[in-house]
C-alpha atoms as a PDB file:
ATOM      1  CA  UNK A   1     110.512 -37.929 -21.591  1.00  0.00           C
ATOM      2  CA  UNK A   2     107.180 -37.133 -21.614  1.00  0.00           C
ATOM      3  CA  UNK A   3     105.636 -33.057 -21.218  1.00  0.00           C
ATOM      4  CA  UNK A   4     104.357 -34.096 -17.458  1.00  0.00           C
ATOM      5  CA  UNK A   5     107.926 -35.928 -16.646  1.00  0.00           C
ATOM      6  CA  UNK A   6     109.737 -32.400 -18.142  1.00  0.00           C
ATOM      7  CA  UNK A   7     107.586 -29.947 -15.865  1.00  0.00           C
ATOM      8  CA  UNK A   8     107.633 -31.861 -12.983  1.00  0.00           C
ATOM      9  CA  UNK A   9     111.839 -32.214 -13.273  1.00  0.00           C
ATOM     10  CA  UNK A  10     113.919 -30.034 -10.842  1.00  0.00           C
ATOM     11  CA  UNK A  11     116.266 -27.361 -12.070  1.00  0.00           C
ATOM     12  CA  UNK A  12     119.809 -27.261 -11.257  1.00  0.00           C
ATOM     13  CA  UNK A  13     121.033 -24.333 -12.989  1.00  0.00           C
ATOM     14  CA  UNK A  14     119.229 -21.153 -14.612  1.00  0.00           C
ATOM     15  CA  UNK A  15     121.187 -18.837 -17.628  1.00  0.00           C
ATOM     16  CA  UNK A  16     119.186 -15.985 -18.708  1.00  0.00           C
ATOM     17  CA  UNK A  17     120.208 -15.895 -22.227  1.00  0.00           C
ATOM     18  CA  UNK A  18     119.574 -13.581 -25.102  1.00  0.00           C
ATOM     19  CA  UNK A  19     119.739 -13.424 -28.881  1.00  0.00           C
ATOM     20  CA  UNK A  20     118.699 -10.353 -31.320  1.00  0.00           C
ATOM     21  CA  UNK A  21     115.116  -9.759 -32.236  1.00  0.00           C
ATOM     22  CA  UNK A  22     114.047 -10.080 -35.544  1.00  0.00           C
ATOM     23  CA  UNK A  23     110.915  -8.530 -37.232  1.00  0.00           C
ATOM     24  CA  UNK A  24     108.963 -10.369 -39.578  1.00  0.00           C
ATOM     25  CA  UNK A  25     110.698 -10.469 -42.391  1.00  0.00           C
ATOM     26  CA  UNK A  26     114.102 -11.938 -40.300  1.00  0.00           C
ATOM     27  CA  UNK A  27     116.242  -9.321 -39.835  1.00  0.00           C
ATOM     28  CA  UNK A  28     117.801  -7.939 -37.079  1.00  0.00           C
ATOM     29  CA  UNK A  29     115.955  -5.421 -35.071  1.00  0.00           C
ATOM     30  CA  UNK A  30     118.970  -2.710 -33.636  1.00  0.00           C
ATOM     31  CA  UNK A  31     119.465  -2.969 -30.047  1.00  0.00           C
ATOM     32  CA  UNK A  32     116.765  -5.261 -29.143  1.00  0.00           C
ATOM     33  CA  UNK A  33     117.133  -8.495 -27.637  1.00  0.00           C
ATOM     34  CA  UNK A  34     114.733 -11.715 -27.049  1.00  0.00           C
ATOM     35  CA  UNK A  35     115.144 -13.114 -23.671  1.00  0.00           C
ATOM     36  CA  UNK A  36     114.349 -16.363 -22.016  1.00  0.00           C
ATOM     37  CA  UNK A  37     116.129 -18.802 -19.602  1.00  0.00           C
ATOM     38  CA  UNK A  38     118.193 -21.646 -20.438  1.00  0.00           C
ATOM     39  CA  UNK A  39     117.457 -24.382 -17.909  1.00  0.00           C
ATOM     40  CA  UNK A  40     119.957 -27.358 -16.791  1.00  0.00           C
ATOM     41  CA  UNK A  41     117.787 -30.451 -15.541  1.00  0.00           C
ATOM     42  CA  UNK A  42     119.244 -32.602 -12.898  1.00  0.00           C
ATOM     43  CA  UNK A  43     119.883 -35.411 -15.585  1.00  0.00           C
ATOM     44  CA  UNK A  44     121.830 -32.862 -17.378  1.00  0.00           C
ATOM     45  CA  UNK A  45     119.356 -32.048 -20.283  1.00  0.00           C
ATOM     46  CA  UNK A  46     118.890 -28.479 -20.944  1.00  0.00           C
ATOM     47  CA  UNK A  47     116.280 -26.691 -22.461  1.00  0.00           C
ATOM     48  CA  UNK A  48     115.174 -22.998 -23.270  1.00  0.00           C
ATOM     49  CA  UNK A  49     112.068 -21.297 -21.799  1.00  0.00           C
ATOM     50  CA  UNK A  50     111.130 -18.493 -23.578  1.00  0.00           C
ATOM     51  CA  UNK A  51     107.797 -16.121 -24.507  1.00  0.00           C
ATOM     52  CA  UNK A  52     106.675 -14.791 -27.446  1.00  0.00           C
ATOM     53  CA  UNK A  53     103.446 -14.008 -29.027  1.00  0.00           C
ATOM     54  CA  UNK A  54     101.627 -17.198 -30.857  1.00  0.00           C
ATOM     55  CA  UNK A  55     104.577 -18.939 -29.348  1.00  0.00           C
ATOM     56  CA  UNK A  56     102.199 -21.789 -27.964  1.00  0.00           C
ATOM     57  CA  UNK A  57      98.831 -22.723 -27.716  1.00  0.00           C
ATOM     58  CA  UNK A  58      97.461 -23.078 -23.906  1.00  0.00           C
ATOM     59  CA  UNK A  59     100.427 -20.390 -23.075  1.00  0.00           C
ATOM     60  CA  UNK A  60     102.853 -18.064 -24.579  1.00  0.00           C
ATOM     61  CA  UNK A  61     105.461 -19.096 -22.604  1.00  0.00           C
ATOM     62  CA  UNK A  62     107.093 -22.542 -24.302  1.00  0.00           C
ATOM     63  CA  UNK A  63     109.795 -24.728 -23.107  1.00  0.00           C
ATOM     64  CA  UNK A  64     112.699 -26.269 -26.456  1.00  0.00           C
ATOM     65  CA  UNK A  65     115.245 -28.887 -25.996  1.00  0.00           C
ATOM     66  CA  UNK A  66     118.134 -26.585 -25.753  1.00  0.00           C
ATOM     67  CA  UNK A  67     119.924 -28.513 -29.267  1.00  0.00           C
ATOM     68  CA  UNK A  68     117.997 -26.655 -31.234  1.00  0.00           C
ATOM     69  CA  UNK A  69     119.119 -22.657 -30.330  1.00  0.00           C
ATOM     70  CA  UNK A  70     120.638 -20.868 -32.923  1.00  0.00           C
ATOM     71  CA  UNK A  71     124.626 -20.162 -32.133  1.00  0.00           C
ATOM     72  CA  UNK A  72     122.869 -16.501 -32.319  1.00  0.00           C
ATOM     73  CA  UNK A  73     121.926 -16.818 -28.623  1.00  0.00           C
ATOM     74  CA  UNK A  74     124.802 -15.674 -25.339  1.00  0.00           C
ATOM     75  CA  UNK A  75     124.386 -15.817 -22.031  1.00  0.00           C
ATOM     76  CA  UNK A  76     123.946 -13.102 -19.848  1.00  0.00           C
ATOM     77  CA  UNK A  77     123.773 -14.104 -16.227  1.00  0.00           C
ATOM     78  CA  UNK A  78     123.953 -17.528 -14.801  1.00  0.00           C
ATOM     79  CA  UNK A  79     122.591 -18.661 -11.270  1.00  0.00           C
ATOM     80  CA  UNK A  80     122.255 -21.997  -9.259  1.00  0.00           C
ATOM     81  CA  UNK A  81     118.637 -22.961  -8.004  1.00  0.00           C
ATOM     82  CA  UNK A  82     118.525 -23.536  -4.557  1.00  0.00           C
ATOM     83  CA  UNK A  83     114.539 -24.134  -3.871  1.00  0.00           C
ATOM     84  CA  UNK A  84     114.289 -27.375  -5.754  1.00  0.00           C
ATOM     85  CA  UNK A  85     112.393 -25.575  -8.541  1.00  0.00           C
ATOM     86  CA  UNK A  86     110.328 -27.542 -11.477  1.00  0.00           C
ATOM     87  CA  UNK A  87     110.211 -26.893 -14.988  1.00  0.00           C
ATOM     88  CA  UNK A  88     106.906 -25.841 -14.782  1.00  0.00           C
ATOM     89  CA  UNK A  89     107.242 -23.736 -11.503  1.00  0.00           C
ATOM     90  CA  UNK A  90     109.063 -21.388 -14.316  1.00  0.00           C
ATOM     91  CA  UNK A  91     106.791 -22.242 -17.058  1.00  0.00           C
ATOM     92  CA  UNK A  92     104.026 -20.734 -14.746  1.00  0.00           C
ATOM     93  CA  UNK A  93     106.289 -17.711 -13.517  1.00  0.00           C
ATOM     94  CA  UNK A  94     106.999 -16.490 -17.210  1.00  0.00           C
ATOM     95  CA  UNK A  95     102.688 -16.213 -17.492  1.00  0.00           C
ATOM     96  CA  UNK A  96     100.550 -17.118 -19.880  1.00  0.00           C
ATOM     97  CA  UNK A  97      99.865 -14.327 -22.618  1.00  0.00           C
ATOM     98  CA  UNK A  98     102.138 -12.029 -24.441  1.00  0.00           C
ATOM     99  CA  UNK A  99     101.735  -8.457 -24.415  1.00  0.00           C
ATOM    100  CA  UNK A 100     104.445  -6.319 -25.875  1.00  0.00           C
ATOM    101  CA  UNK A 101     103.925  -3.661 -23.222  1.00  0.00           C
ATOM    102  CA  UNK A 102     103.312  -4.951 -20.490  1.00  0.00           C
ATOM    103  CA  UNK A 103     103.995  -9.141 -19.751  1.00  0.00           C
ATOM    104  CA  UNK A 104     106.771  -9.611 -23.036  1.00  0.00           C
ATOM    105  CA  UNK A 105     109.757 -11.686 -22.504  1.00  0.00           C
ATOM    106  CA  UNK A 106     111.940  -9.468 -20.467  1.00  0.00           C
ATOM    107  CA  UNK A 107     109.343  -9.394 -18.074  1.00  0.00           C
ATOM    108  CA  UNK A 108     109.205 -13.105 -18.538  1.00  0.00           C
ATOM    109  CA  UNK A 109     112.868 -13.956 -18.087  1.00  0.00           C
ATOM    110  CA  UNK A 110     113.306 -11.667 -14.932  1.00  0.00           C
ATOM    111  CA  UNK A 111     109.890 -13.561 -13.315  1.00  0.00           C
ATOM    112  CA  UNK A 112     111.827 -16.984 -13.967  1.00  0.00           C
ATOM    113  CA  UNK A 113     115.006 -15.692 -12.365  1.00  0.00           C
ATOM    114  CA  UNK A 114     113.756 -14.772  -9.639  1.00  0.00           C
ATOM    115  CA  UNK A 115     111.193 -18.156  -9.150  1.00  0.00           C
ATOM    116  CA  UNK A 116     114.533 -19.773  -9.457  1.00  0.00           C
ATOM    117  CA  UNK A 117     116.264 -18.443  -6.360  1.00  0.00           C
ATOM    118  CA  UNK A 118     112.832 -17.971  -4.469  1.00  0.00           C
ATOM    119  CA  UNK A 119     113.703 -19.199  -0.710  1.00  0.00           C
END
């Protein structure tokens, strides 16, 4: 599948999911969790949409074939879509740049939930 096929497929189902944060040097920061969505695809596929800073190049919000998450992340909430929402409809809802105070991936995650059951 090619990037344009991917953000142009519909979502079926949205799980915001979460895993610890880790600081550079890989450990576990206490009590704080990454975010992101997983995302079911109407063929099935899943993938993860998630933010982070120098996660991508043209934006900091980047879309993973779900196979490769660690067993480290757990869902937290799951939701159907009922709009017909794209891959990229939620690619463009978690925003372009990072900034830790203000557009991080909590922000991120709760933009995409809510772009997902948009009426």
């Amino acid at each position: 599948m090619s990037l344009n096929q991917l953000f142009n497929s519909k979502v079926t189902r949205v799980e915001r999911v979460e895993r610890p944060m880790a600081s550079g040097e890989k450990k576990n920061i206490p009590f704080v969790q990454h975010q992101g969505v997983r995302v079911t695809l109407e063929n099935g596929n899943q993938h993860l949409i998630h933010k982070g800073p120098g996660y991508g190049r043209a934006s900091e919000t980047v879309v993973t074939d779900a196979r490769h998450m660690s067993n480290k992340w757990r869902v937290s909430s799951s939701q159907g879509v009922s709009n017909g929402t794209t891959v990229g409809d939620l690619v463009k809802a978690g925003g372009k740049s990072y900034s830790l105070g203000g557009d991080n991936c909590y922000h991120a995650a709760s933009r995409m939930n809510s772009k997902a059951t948009e009426k």
